[in-house]
Protein backbone atom coordinates (compact mmCIF):
# COMPACT_ATOMS: atom_id res chain seq x y z
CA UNK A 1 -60.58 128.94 -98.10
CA UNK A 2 -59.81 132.53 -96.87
CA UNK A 3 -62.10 134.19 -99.02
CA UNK A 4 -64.87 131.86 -98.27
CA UNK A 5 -64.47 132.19 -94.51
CA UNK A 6 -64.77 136.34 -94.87
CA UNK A 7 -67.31 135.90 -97.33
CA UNK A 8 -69.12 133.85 -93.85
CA UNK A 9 -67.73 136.07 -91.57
CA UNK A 10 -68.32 139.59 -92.41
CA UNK A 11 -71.97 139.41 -93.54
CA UNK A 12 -72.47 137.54 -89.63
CA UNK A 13 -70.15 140.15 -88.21
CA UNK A 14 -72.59 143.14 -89.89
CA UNK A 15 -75.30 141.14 -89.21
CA UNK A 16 -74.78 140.84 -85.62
CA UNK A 17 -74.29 144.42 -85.32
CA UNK A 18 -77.22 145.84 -86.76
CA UNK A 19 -79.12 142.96 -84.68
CA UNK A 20 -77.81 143.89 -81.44
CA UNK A 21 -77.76 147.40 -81.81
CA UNK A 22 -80.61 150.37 -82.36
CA UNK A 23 -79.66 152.01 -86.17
CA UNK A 24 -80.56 154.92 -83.95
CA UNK A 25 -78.52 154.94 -81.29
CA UNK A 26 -75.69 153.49 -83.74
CA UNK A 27 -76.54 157.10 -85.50
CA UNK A 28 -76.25 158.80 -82.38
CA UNK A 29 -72.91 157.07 -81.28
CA UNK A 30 -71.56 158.04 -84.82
CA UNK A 31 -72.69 161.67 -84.71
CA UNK A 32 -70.77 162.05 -81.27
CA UNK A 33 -67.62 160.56 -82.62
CA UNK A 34 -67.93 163.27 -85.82
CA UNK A 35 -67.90 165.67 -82.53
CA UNK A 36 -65.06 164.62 -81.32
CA UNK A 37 -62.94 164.37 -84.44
CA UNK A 38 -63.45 167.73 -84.72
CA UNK A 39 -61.10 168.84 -81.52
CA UNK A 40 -58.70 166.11 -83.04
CA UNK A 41 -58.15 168.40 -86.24
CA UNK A 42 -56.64 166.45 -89.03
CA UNK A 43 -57.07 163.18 -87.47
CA UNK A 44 -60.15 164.44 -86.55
CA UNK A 45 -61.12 164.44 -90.66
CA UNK A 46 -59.65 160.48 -91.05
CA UNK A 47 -62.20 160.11 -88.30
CA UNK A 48 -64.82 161.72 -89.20
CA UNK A 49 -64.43 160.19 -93.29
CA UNK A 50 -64.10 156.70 -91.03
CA UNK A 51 -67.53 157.24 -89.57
CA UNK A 52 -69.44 158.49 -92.63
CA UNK A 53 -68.11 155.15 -94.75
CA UNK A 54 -68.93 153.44 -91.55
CA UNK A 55 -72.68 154.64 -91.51
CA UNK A 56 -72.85 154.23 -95.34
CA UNK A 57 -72.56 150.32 -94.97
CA UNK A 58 -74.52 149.79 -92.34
CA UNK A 59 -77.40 151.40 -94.44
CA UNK A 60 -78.06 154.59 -91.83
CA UNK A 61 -79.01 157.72 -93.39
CA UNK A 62 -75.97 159.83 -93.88
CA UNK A 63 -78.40 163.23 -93.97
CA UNK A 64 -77.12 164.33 -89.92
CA UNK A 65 -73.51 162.93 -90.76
CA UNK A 66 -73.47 165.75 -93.55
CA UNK A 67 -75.03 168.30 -90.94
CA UNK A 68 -72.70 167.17 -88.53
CA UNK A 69 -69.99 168.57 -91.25
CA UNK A 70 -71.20 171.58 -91.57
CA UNK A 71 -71.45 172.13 -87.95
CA UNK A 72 -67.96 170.60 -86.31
CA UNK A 73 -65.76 171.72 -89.19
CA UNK A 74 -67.15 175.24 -90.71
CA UNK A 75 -65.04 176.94 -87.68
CA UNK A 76 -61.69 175.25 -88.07
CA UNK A 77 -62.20 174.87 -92.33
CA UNK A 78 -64.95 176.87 -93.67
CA UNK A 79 -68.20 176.33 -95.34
CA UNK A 80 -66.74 175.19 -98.69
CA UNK A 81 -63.81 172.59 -96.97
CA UNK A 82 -66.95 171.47 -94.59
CA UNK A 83 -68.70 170.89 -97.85
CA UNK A 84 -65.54 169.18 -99.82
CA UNK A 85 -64.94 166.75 -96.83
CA UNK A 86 -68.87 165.52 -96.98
CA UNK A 87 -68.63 165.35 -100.85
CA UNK A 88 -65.13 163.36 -100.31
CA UNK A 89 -66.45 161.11 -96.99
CA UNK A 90 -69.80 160.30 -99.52
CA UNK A 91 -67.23 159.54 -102.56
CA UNK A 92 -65.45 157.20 -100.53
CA UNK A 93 -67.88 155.33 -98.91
CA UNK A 94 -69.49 154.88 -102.26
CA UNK A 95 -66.57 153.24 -103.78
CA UNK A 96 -65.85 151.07 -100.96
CA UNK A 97 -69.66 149.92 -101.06
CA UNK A 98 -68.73 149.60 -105.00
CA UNK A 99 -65.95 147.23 -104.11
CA UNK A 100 -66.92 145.36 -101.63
CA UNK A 101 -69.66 144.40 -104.15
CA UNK A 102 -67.68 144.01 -106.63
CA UNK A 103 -64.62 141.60 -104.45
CA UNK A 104 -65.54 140.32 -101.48
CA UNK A 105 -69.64 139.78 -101.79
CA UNK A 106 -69.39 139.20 -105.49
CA UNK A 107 -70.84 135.45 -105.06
CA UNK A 108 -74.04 136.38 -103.30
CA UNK A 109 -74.60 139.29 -105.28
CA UNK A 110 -75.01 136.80 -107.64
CA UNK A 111 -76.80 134.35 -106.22
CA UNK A 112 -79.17 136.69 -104.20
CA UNK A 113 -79.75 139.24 -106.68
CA UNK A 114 -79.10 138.18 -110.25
CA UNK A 115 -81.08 135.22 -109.72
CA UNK A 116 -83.98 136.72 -108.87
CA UNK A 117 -83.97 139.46 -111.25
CA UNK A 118 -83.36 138.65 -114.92
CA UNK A 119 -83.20 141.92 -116.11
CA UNK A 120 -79.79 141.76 -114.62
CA UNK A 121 -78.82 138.59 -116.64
CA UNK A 122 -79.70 140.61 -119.73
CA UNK A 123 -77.10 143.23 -118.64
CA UNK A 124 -74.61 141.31 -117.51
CA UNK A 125 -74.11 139.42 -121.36
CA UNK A 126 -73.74 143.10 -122.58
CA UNK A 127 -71.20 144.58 -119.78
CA UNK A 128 -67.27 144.40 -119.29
CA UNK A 129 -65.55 142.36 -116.51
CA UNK A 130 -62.83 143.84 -114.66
């Protein structure tokens, strides 16, 4: 009953926030939070990671986010950390994209997706469940 009522829930929750808000001035918003977690230092990198997975789900372009790296954290950590905590923040979000597909919107992955594309039927006789 839980897990149907998030399964409800979350998709109106995302929903509701990409409705009511600009993707652009979301982007904007998240860009001056990376800003910010820079004068935070180390919390400042939770932060930042937080905004980047944040931006990932919501389907914005992460392109300034890994600017926005480059530019708040080169001082403080150096090109190459700047560049390891992008490559990390795009890692994670990517895996909790990956399992939020694969947990929580499993069922309308299915329905929405593999039903209308039976390539994916094809596949899914040949793959491993986890």
């Amino acid at each position: 009953m839980l897990r149907r009522a998030a399964l409800v829930l979350a998709p109106c929750a995302i929903g509701v926030v990409v409705l009511c808000t600009d993707r652009r001035v979301l982007l904007l918003r998240l860009t001056e939070a990376a800003q910010q977690a820079e004068e935070l230092g180390p919390a400042g990198l939770v932060g930042y990671v937080l905004c980047f997975v944040v931006a990932t789900l919501m389907m914005i372009p992460t392109g300034p986010l890994e600017m926005a790296a480059g530019l708040l954290f080169t001082g403080r950590y150096g090109l190459s950390g700047a560049i390891a905590l992008a490559a990390a923040a795009k890692q994670i979000s990517g895996s909790v994209g990956y399992l939020l597909g694969r947990t929580l919107f499993r069922e309308s992955v299915q329905e929405a997706v593999i039903a209308r594309f039976p390539i994916f039927k094809a596949q899914r006789k040949e793959s491993y469940d986890l």
